[in-house]
Protein backbone atom coordinates (compact mmCIF):
# COMPACT_ATOMS: atom_id res chain seq x y z
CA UNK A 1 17.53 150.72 142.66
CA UNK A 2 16.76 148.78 145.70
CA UNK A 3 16.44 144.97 145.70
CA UNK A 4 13.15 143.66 147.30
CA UNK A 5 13.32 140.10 149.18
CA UNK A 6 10.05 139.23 146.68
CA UNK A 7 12.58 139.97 143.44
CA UNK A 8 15.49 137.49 144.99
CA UNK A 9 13.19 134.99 145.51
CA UNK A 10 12.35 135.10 141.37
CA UNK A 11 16.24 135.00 141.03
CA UNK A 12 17.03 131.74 139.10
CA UNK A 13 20.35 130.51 138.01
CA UNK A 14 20.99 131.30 134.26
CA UNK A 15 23.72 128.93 133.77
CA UNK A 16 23.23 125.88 131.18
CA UNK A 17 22.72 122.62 132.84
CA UNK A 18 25.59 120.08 132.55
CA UNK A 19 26.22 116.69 133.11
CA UNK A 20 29.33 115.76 135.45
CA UNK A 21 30.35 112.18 137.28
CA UNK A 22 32.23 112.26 140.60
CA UNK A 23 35.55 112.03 138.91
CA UNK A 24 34.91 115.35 136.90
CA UNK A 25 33.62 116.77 140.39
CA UNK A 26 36.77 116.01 142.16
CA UNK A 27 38.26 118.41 139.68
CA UNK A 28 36.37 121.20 141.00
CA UNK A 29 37.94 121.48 144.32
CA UNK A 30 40.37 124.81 144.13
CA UNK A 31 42.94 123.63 146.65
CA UNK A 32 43.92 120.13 145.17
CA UNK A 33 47.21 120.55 143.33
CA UNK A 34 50.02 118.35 142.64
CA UNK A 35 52.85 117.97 144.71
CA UNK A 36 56.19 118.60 143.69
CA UNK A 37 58.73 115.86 142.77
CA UNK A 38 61.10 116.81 146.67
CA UNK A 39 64.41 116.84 144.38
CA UNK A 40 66.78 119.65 146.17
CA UNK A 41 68.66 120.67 142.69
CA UNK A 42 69.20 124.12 140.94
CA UNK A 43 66.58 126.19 139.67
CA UNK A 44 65.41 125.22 135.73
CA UNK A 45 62.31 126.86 135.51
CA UNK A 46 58.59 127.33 136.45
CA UNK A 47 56.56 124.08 137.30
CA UNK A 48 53.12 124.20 135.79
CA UNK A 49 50.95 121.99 137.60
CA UNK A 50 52.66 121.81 141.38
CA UNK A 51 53.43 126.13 140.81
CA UNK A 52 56.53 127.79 142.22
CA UNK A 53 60.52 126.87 140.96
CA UNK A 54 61.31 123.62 139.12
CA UNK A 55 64.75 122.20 141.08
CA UNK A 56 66.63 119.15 139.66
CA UNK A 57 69.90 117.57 140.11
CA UNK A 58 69.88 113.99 138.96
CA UNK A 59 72.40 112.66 141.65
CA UNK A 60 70.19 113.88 143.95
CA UNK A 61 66.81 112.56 142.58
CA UNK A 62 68.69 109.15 142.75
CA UNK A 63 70.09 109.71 146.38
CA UNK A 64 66.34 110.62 147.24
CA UNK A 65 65.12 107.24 145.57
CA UNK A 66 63.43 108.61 142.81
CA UNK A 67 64.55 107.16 139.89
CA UNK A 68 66.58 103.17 140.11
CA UNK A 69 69.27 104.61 138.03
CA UNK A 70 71.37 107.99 137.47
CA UNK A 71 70.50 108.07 134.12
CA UNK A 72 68.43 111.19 131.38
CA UNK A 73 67.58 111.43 128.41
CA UNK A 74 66.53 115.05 126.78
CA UNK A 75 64.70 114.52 123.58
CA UNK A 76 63.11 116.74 121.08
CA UNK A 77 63.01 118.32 117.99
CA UNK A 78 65.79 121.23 116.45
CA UNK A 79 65.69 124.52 117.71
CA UNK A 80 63.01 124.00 120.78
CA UNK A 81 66.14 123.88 123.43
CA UNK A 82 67.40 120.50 124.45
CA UNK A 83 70.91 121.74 124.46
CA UNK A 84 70.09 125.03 126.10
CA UNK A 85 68.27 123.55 128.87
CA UNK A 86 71.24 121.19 129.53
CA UNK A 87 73.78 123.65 129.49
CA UNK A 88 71.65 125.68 132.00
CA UNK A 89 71.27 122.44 134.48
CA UNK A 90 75.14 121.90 134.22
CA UNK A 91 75.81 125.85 134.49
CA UNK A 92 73.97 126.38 137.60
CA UNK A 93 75.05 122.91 138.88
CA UNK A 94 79.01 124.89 139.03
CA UNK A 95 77.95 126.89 142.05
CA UNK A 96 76.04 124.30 144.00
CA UNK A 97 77.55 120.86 143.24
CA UNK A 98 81.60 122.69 142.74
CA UNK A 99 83.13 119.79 143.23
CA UNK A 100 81.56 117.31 140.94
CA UNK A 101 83.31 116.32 137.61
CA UNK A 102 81.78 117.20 134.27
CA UNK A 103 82.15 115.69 130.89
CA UNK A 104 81.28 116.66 127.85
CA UNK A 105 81.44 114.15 124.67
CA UNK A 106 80.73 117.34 122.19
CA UNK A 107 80.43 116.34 118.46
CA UNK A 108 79.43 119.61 116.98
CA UNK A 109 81.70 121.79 119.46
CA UNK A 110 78.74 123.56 120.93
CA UNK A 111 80.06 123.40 124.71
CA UNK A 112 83.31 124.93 124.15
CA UNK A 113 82.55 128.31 124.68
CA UNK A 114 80.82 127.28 128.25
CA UNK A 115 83.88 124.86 129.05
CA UNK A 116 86.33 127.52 128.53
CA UNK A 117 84.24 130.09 130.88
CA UNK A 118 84.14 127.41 133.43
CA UNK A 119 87.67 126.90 133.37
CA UNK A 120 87.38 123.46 131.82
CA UNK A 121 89.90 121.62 129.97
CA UNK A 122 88.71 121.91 126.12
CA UNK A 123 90.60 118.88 124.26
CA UNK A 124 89.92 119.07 120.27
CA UNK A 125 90.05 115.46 118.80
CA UNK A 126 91.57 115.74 115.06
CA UNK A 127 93.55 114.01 112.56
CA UNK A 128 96.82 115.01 112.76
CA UNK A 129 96.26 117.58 115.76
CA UNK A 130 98.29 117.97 119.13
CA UNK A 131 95.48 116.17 121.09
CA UNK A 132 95.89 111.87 121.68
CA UNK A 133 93.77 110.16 123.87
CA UNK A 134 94.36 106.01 123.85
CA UNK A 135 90.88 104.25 124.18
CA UNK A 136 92.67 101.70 126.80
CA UNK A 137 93.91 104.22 129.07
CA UNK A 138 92.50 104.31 133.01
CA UNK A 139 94.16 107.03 134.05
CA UNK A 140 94.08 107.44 137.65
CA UNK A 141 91.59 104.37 138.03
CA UNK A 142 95.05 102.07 136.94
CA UNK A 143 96.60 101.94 139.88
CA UNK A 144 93.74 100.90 141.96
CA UNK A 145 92.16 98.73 139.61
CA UNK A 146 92.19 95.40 140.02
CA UNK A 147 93.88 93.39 136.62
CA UNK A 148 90.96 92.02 135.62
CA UNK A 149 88.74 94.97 136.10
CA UNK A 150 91.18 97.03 133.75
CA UNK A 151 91.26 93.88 131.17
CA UNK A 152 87.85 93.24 131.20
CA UNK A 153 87.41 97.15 130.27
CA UNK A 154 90.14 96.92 127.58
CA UNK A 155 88.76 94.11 126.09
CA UNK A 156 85.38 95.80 125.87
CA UNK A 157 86.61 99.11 124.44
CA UNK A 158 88.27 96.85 121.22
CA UNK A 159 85.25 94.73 121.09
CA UNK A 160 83.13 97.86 120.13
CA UNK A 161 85.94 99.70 117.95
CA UNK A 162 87.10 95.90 116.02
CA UNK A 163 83.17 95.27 115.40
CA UNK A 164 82.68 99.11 114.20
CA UNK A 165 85.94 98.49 112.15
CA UNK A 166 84.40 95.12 110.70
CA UNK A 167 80.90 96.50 109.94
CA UNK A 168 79.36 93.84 111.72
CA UNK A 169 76.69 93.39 114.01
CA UNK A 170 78.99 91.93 116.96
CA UNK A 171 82.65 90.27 117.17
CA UNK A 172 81.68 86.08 117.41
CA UNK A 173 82.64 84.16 121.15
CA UNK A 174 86.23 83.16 119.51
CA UNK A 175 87.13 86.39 118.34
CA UNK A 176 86.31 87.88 121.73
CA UNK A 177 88.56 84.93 123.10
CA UNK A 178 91.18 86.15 120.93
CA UNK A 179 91.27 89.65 121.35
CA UNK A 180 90.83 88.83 125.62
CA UNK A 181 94.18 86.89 125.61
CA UNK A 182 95.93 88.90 123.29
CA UNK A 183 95.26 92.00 125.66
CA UNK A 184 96.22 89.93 128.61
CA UNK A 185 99.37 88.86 127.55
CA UNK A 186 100.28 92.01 126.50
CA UNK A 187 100.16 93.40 130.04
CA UNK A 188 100.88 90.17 131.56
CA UNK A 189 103.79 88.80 129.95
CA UNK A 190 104.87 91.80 127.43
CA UNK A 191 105.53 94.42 129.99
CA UNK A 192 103.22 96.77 128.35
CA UNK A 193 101.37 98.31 131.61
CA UNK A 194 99.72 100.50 129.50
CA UNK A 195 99.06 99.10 125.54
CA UNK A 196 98.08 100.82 122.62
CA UNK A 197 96.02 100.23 119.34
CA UNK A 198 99.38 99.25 117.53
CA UNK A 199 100.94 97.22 120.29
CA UNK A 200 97.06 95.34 119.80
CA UNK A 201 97.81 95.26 116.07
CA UNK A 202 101.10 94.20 116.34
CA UNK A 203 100.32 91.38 119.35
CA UNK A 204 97.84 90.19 116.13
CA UNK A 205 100.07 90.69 113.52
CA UNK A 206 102.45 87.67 115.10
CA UNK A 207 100.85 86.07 118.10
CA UNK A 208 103.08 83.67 120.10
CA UNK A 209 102.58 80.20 120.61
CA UNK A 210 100.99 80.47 124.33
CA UNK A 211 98.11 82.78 123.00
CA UNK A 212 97.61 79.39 120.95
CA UNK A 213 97.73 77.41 123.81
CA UNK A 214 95.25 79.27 125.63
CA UNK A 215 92.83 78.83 122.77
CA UNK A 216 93.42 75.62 122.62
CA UNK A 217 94.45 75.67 118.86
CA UNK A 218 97.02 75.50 116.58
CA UNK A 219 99.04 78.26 115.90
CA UNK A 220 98.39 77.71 112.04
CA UNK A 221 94.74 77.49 113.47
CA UNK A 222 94.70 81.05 115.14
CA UNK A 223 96.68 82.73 111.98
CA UNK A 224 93.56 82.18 109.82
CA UNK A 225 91.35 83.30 112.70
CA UNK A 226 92.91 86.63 113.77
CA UNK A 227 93.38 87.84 110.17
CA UNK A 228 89.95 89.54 109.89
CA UNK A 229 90.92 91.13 113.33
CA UNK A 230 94.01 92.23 112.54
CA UNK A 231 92.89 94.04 109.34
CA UNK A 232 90.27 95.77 111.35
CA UNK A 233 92.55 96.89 113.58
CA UNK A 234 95.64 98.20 110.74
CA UNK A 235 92.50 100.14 109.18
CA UNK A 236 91.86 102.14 112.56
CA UNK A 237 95.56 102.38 113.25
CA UNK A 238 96.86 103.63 109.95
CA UNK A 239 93.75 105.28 108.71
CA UNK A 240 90.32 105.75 110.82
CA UNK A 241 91.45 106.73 114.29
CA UNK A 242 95.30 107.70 112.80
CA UNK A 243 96.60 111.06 114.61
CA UNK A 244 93.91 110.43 117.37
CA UNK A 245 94.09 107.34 119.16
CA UNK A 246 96.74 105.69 117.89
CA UNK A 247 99.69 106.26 120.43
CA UNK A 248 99.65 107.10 124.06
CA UNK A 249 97.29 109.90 126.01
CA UNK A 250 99.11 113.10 125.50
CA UNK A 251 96.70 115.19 127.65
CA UNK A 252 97.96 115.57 131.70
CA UNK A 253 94.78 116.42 133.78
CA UNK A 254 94.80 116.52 137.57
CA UNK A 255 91.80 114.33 137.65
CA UNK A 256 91.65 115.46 141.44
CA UNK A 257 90.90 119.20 140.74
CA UNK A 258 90.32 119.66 136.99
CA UNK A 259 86.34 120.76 137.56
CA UNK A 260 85.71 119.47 133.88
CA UNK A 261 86.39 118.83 130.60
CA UNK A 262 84.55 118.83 126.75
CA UNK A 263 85.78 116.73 123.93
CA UNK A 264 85.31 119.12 120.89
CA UNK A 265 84.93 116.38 118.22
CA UNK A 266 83.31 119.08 115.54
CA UNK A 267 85.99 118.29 113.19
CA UNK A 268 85.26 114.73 112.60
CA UNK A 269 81.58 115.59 111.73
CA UNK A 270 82.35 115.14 107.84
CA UNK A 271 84.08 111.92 108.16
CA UNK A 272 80.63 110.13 109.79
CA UNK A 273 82.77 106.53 110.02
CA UNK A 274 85.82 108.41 111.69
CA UNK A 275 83.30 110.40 114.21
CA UNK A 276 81.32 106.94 115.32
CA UNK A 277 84.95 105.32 116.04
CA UNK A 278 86.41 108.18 118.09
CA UNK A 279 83.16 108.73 119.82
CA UNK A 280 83.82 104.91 121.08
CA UNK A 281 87.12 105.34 121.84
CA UNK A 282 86.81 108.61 123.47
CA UNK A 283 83.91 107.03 125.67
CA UNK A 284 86.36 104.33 126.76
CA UNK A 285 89.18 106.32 127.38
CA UNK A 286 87.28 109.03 129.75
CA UNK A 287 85.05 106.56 131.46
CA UNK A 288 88.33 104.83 132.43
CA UNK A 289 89.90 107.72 133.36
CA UNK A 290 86.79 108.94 135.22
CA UNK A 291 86.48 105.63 137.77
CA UNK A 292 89.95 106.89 139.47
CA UNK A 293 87.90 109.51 141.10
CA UNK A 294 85.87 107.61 143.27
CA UNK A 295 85.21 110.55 146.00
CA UNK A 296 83.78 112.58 143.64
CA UNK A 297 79.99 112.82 141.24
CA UNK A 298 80.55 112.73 138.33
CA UNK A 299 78.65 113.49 135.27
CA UNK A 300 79.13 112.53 131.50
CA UNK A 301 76.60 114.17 128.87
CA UNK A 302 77.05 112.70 125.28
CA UNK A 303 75.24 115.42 122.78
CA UNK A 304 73.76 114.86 119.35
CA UNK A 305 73.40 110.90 120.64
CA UNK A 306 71.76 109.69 117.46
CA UNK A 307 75.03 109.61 116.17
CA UNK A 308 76.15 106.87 118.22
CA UNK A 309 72.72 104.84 118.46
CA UNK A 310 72.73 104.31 115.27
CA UNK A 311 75.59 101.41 115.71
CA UNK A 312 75.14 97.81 117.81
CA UNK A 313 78.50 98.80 119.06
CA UNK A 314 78.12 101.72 120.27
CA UNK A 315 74.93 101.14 122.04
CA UNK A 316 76.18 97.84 123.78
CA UNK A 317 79.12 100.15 124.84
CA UNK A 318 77.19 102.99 126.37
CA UNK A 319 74.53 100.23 127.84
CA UNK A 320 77.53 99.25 129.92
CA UNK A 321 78.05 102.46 131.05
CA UNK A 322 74.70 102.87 132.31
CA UNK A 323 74.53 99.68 134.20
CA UNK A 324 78.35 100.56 135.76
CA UNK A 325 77.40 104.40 136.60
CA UNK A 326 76.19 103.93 139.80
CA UNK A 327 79.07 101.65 141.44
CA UNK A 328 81.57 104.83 140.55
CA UNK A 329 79.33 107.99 140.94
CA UNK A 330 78.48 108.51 137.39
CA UNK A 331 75.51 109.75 136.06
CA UNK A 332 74.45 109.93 132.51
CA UNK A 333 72.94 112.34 130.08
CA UNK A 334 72.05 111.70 126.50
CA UNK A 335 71.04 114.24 124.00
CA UNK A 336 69.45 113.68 121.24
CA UNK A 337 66.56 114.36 118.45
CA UNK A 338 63.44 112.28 117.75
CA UNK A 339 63.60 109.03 119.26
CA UNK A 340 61.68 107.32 116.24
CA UNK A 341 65.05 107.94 113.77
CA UNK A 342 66.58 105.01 115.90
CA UNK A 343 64.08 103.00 114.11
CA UNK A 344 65.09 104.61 110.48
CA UNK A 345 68.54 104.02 110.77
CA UNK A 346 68.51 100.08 111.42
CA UNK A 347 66.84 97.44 109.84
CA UNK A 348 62.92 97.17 111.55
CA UNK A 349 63.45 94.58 114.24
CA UNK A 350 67.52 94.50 114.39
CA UNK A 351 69.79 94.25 117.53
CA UNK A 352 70.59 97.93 117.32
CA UNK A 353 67.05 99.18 117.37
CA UNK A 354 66.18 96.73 119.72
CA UNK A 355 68.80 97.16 122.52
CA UNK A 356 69.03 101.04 121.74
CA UNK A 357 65.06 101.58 122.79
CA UNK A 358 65.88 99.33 125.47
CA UNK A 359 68.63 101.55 126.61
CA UNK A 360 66.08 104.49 126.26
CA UNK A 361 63.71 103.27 128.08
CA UNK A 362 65.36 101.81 131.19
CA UNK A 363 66.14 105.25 131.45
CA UNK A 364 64.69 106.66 134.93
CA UNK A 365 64.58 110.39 133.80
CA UNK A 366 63.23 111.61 130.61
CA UNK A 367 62.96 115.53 129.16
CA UNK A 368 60.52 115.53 126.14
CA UNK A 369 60.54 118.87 124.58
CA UNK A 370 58.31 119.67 121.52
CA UNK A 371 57.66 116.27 119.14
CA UNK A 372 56.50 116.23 115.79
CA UNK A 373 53.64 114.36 115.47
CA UNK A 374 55.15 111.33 113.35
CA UNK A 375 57.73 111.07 116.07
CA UNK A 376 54.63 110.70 118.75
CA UNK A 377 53.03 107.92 116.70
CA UNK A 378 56.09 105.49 116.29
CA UNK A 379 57.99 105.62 119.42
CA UNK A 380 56.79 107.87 121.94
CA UNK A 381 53.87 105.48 122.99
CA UNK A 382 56.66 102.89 124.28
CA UNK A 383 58.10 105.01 126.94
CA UNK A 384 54.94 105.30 129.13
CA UNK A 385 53.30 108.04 128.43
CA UNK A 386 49.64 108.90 128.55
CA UNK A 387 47.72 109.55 125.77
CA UNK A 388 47.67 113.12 127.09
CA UNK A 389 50.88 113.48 127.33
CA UNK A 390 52.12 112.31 123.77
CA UNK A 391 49.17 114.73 122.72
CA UNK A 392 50.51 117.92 124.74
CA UNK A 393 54.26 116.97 123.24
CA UNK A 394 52.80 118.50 119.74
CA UNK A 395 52.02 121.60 121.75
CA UNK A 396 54.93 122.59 123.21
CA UNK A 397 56.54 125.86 122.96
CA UNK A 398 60.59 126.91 122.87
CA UNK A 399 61.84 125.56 126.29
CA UNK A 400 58.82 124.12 127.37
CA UNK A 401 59.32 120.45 128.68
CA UNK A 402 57.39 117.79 130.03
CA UNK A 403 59.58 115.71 132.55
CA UNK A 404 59.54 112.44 133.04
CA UNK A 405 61.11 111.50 137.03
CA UNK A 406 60.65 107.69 137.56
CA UNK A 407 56.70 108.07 137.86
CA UNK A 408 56.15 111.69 138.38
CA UNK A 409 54.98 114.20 135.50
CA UNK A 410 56.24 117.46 135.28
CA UNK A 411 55.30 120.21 132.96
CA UNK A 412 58.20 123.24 133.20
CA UNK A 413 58.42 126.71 131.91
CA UNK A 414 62.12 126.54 131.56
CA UNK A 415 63.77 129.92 132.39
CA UNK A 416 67.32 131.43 131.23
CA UNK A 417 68.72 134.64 132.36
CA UNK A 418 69.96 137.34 130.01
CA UNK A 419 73.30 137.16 130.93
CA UNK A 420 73.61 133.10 130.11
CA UNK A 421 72.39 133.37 126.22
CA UNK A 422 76.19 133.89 125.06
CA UNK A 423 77.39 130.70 127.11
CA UNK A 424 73.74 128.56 126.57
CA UNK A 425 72.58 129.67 122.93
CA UNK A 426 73.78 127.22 120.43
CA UNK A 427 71.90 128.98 117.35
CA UNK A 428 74.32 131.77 117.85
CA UNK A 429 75.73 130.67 114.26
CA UNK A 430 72.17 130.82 112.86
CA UNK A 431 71.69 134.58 113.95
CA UNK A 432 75.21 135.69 113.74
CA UNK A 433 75.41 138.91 111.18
């Protein structure tokens, strides 16, 4: 049928009338899209709103001047992929970043089975087992350390453990005092280059006379002082940490070449006291071990984190590690559920809570995955993010992610291969027949 000039000029538009302002019309404009966050890195995924790959490698997003400090958080609920997606950044990381160091602080041993295929060391931490690791031991970072670098970290490792030990909320100023000159004299004056829990408990058990002086008390004085101390530190010896960390390292890595390691801590998961000490004084003894390296990245991921939020301790521990990352080359990782059971598992307003969502939220990059809603409403709305965004968290699909990089927003599709689900699945258990 032909189409007369007379009938298009009786054409009118059909379409309902709406009311826009400018903003809204911006939106209309088909070529404005966001730009991607410039981070060279390995491939994760699909990004949403900038389109093409996802890349991200977080020493690089820091080199870049992204983010003020090498340090991630992946959060979300249970079976939605936090591990998976980790595995897959640290995977892929093997064959572009080969000569970078990767830890693995593993309490559910759900990184063995990648560690071994990696070639990484695979240490299992249990009573009575072959593996030792002392909480005081540097490692290659001993002989280049200067003395009070390596007491300062000493006396920082037995803070945490003495406090855990104690059940308290922190060691007071003269119990620090005492376990700092105990420590130094043991190196110092006892010839002990490289001391122990029990040479600790023993230095406590009969301190001399010139760890008196240095208080500036009475050795009567400092017997009534240390006692609480020393029984802190005879229950980790001969009980908590017995068969563990309670004689000298008996694992001999070539901290130059070893590619990586994961500490396979799935046996302490019962003993919930046991698991939050080790955890501390495995931290202390790799980080110590790790600063030798100081020409290489490296990279320390502590899964199932909740675990070790959950204690003053433990927090003030790994807060040090974040502040200290950068000056050796470590970055950080943390792994852990919903951010709001920080608040559930210490008193409403306590230290731990308090200095743990601190920790979290100094953080420079942050992976939320899918968040139940109660999650969204307590805690989620203190790290920054838009309404919109705490909203799309209740959305989100299986290993779909909204990223967090310094002040960028990223929504991924995250992708893994066929071939990686044997080394990245960690509900293998689950479906297993």
């Amino acid at each position: 049928m032909a189409i007369t000039i007379e009938a298009l000029r009786d054409w009118r538009f059909t379409l309902p009338r709406d009311l826009a302002t400018t903003a809204h019309l911006c939106t209309l404009y088909p070529f404005t899209i966001q730009a991607g966050s410039g981070v060279t890195g390995v491939l994760l995924g699909a990004d949403r709103l900038a389109g093409g790959g996802f890349f991200f490698d977080l020493h690089e997003a820091y080199a870049h001047g992204l983010i003020q400090g090498p340090n991630m958080l992946v959060t979300g609920a249970g079976a939605y992929g936090k591990s998976a997606l980790t595995k897959a950044l640290v995977y892929r990381s093997t064959v572009l970043a080969p000569t970078r160091f990767t830890a693995i602080i593993d309490p559910k041993g759900e990184w063995t089975a990648l560690g071994a295929a990696l070639g990484w060391a695979v240490l299992r931490l249990s009573p009575g087992g072959t593996v030792r690791v002392n909480p005081f031991d540097l490692g290659p970072a001993r002989a280049g350390a200067a003395a009070e670098d390596l007491l300062a970290h000493r006396v920082g490792v037995a803070t945490a453990l003495l406090t855990l030990a104690l059940g308290r909320a922190d060691l007071s100023p003269g119990d620090r005092r005492i376990l700092h000159e105990c420590l130094r004299h043991l190196t110092a004056h006892s010839g002990i280059a490289n001391p122990t829990l029990p040479d600790l408990q023993r230095m406590l058990a009969d301190p001399p006379a010139v760890i008196a002086d240095a208080l500036d008390t009475t050795r009567a004085d400092l017997a009534e002082r240390r006692r609480p101390l020393l029984d802190a530190a005879a229950i980790l010896v001969d009980d908590d940490l017995r068969g563990i960390c309670d004689t000298t390292t008996s694992v001999d890595l070539d901290w130059a070449q070893t590619p990586g390691l994961v500490l396979d801590l799935s046996a302490l998961l019962a003993r919930r006291r046991t698991l939050r000490l080790v955890l501390t004084a495995a931290a202390g003894w790799l980080q110590g071990a790790m600063y030798g390296a100081v020409d290489r990245r490296k990279l320390v991921i502590l899964d199932e984190a909740w675990i070790a939020l959950e204690d003053l301790a433990i927090t003030r521990f790994l807060q040090d590690q974040w502040r200290l990352g950068r000056q050796w080359g470590t970055a950080n990782i943390l792994i852990t559920h919903a951010l709001a059971d920080l608040r559930s598992q210490v008193d409403d307003g306590a230290a731990a809570g308090k200095i743990a969502e601190g920790l979290l939220t100094t953080t420079s990059v942050r992976v939320f995955l899918h968040q139940n809603p109660e999650q969204i409403r307590t805690l989620l709305a203190d790290l920054g993010l838009t309404g919109t965004e705490a909203t799309l968290l209740r959305t989100l699909q299986p290993f779909q992610a909204l990223w967090r990089v310094g002040n960028t927003s990223t929504l991924v599709d995250h992708l893994i291969a066929p071939w990686e689900w044997d080394l990245l699945d960690t509900d293998r258990a689950m479906s297993a027949t």
